[in-house]
Protein backbone atom coordinates (compact mmCIF):
# COMPACT_ATOMS: atom_id res chain seq x y z
CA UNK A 1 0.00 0.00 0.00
CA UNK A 2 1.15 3.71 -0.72
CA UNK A 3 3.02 5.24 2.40
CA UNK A 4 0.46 8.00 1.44
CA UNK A 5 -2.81 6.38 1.40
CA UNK A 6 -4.58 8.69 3.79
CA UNK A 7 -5.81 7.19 7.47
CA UNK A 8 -9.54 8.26 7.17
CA UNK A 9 -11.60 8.50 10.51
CA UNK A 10 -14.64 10.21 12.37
CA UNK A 11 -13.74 13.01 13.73
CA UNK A 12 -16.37 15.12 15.45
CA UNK A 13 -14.95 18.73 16.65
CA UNK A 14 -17.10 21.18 18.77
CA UNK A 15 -18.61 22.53 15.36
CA UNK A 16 -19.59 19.12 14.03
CA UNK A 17 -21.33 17.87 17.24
CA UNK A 18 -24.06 19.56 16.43
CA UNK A 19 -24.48 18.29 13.35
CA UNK A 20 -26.85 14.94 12.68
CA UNK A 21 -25.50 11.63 13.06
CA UNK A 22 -23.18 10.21 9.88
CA UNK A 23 -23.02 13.78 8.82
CA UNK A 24 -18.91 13.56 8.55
CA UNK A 25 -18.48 9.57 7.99
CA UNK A 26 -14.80 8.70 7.51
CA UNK A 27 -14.34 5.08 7.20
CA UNK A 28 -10.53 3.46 8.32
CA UNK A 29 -10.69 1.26 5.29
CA UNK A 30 -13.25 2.52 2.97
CA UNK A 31 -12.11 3.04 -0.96
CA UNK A 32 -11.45 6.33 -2.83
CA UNK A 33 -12.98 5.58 -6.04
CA UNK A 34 -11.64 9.08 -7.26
CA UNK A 35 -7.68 8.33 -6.55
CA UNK A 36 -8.49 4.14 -8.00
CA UNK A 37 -9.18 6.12 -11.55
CA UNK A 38 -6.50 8.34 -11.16
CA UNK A 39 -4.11 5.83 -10.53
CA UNK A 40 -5.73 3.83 -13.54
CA UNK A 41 -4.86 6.69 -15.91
CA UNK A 42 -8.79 6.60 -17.85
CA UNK A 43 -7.92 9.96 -18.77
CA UNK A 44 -11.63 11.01 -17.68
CA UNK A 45 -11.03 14.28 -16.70
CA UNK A 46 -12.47 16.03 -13.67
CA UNK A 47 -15.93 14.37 -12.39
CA UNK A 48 -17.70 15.64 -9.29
CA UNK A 49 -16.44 14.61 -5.85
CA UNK A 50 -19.19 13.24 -3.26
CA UNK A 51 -18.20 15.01 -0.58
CA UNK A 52 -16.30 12.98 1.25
CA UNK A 53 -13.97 14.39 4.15
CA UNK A 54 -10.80 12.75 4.49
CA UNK A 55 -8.38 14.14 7.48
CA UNK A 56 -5.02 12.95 7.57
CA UNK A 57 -2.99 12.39 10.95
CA UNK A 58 0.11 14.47 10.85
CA UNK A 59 2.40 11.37 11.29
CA UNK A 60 1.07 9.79 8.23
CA UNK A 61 1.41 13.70 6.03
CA UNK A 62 3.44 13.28 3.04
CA UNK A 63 6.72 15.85 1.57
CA UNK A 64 5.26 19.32 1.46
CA UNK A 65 3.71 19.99 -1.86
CA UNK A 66 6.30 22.76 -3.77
CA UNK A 67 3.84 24.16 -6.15
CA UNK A 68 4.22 27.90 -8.50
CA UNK A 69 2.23 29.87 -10.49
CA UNK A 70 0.94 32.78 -11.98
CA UNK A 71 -2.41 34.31 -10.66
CA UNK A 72 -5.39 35.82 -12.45
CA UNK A 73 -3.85 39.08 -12.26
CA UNK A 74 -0.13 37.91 -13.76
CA UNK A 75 1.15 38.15 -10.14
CA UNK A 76 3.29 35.00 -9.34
CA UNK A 77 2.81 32.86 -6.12
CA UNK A 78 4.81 29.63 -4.76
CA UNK A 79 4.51 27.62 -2.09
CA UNK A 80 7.23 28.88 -0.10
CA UNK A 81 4.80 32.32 0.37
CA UNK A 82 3.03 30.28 3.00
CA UNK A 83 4.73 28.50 4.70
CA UNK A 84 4.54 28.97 8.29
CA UNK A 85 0.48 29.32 8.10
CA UNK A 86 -2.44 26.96 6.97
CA UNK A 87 -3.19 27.06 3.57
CA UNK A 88 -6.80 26.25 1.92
CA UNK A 89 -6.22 25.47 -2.12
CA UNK A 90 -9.49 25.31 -4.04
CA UNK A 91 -9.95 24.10 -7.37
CA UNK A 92 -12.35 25.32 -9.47
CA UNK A 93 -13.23 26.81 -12.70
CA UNK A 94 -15.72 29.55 -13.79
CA UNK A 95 -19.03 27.27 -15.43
CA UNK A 96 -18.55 24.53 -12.47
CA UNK A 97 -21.74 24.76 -10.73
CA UNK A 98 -21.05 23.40 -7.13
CA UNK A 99 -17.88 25.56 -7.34
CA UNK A 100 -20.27 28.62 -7.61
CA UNK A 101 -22.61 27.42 -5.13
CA UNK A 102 -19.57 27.34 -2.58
CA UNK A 103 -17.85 30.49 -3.64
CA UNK A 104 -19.80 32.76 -0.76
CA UNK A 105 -18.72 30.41 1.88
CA UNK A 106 -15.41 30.31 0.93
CA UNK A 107 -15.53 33.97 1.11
CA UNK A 108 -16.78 34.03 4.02
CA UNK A 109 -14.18 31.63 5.70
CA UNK A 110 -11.23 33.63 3.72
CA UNK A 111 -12.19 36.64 5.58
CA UNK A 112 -12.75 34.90 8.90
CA UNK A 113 -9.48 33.51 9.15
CA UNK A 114 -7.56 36.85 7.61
CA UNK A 115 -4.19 37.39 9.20
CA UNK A 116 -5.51 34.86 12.04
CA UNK A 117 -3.12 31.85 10.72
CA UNK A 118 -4.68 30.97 7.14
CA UNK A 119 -4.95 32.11 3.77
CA UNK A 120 -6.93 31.01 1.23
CA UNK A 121 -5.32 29.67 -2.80
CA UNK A 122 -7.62 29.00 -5.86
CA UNK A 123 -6.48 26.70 -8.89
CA UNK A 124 -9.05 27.54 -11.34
CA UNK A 125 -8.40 24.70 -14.38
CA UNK A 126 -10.07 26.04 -17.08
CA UNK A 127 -10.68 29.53 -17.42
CA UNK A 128 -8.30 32.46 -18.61
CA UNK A 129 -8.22 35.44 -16.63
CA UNK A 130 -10.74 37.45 -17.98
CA UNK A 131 -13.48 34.46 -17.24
CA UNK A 132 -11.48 34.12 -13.39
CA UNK A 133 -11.92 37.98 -12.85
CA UNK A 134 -15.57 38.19 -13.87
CA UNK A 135 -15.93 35.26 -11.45
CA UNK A 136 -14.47 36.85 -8.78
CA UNK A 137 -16.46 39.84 -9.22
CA UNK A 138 -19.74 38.28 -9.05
CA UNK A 139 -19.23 36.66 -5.90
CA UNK A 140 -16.88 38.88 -4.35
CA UNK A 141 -13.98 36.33 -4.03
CA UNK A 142 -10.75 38.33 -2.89
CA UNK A 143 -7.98 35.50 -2.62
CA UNK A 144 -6.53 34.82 -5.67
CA UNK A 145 -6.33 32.19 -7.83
CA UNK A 146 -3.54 30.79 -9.78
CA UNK A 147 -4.46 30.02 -13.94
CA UNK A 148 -3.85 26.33 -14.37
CA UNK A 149 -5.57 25.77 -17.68
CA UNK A 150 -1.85 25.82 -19.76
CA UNK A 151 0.57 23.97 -18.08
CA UNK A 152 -1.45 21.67 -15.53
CA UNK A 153 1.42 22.49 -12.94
CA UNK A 154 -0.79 22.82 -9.44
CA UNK A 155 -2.61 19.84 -10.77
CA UNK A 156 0.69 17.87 -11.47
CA UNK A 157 2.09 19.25 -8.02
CA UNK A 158 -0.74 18.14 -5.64
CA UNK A 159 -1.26 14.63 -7.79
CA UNK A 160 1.24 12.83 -5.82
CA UNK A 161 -0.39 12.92 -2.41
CA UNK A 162 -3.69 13.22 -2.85
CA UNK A 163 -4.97 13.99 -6.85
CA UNK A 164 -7.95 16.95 -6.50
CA UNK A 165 -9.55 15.20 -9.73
CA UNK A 166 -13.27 16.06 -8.63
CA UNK A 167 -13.51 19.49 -9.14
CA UNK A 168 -14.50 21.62 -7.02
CA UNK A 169 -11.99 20.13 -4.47
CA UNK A 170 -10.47 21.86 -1.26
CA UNK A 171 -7.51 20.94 -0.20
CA UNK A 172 -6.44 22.02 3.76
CA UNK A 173 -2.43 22.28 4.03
CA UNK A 174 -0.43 22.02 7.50
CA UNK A 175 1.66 24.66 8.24
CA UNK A 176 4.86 22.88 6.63
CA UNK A 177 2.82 22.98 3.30
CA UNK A 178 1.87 19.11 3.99
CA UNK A 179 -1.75 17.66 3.05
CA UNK A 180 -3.82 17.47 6.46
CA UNK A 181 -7.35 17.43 5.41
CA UNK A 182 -9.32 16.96 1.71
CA UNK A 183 -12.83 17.73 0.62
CA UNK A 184 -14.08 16.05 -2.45
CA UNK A 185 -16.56 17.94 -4.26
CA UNK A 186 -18.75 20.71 -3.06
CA UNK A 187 -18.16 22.52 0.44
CA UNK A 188 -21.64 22.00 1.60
CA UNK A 189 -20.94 22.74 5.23
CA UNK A 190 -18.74 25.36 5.90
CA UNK A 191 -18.19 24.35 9.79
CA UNK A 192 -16.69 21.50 8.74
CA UNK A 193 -14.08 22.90 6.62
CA UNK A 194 -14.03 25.52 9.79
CA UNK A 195 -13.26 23.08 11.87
CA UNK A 196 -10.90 21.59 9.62
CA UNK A 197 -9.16 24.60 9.29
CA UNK A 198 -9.01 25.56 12.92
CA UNK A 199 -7.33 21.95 14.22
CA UNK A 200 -4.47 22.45 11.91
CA UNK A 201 -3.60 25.91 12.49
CA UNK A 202 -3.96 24.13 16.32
CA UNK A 203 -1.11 22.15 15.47
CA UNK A 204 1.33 25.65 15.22
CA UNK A 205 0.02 26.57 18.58
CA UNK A 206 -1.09 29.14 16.54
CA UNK A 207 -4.83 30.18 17.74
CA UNK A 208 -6.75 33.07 18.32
């Protein structure tokens, strides 16, 4: 088995106590039908995630993901800008619907966590600029995003830990740039990611 296969488990945090019963499932041994096609190469493009929440113990993180790029407005960004704080990456592009659906909550989460330990990263894989900026300006999204529809490069980077290939997919890194949490598909429940968010910047002894 791949030293990286991720150790999923329930994890229920003050947010997510409130929340019904199976709400956050993580099964030790369930399967990740999203990284089995990867790995099988189908070349099937980006399908929609289910959801899933997949936290991974920091003993069991991977190498820090060294990523660059240029962002929607030709400004460059690389991996080493975070380090030190929790990084979110989202991928996304412009005509996804679930990514649009999600857009205000990430928002809302970008601004709530604003010099408080995490920043916020889109990979939009699709869209030139112009589409990304008109995006942005409908729902008010003020992180940037880096343009991945050329090269591939933030897809390539992140494809050896865990591959994003449901799009939207949110990705929470440690503060060592390392993998700690992954939601497939739509952000449907912004406490979760919350709460995702606020254990690892725990980890820094970083908190509020």
């Amino acid at each position: 088995m791949n030293r990286h296969r991720v150790n999923q488990r329930r994890r229920l945090g003050p947010v997510l106590a409130g929340l019904a019963a199976g709400a956050l499932l993580l099964s030790g041994c369930s399967a990740d039908p999203l990284a089995d096609q990867y790995r099988e190469g189908s070349n099937k493009g980006f399908i929609a995630g289910d959801g899933s929440v997949t936290e991974i113990a920091v003993a069991d993180r991977g190498d820090a993901i060294d990523f660059s790029g240029v962002t929607e407005t030709g400004e460059p960004v690389t991996s080493a800008d975070t380090l030190g704080d929790v990084l979110v990456v989202n991928f996304w592009y412009a005509s996804c619907a679930p990514c649009r659906a999600e857009a205000s909550d990430l928002q809302g989460l970008n601004e709530k966590f604003e010099n408080k330990g995490a920043s916020f990263l889109g990979v939009n894989v699709r869209d030139q600029a112009p589409n990304a900026i008109a995006f942005n300006e409908t729902y008010s999204v003020t992180y940037p995003s880096v343009l991945d529809v050329d090269t591939g490069a933030m897809q390539l980077a992140f494809s050896g830990s865990i591959p994003p290939n449901a799009v939207p997919t949110t990705l929470v890194l440690d503060a060592e740039g390392r993998i700690a949490a992954r939601i497939l598909g739509q952000v449907t429940s912004p406490s979760i990611l919350e709460t995702l968010i606020r254990d690892t910047i725990a980890e820094t002894g970083t908190t509020e």
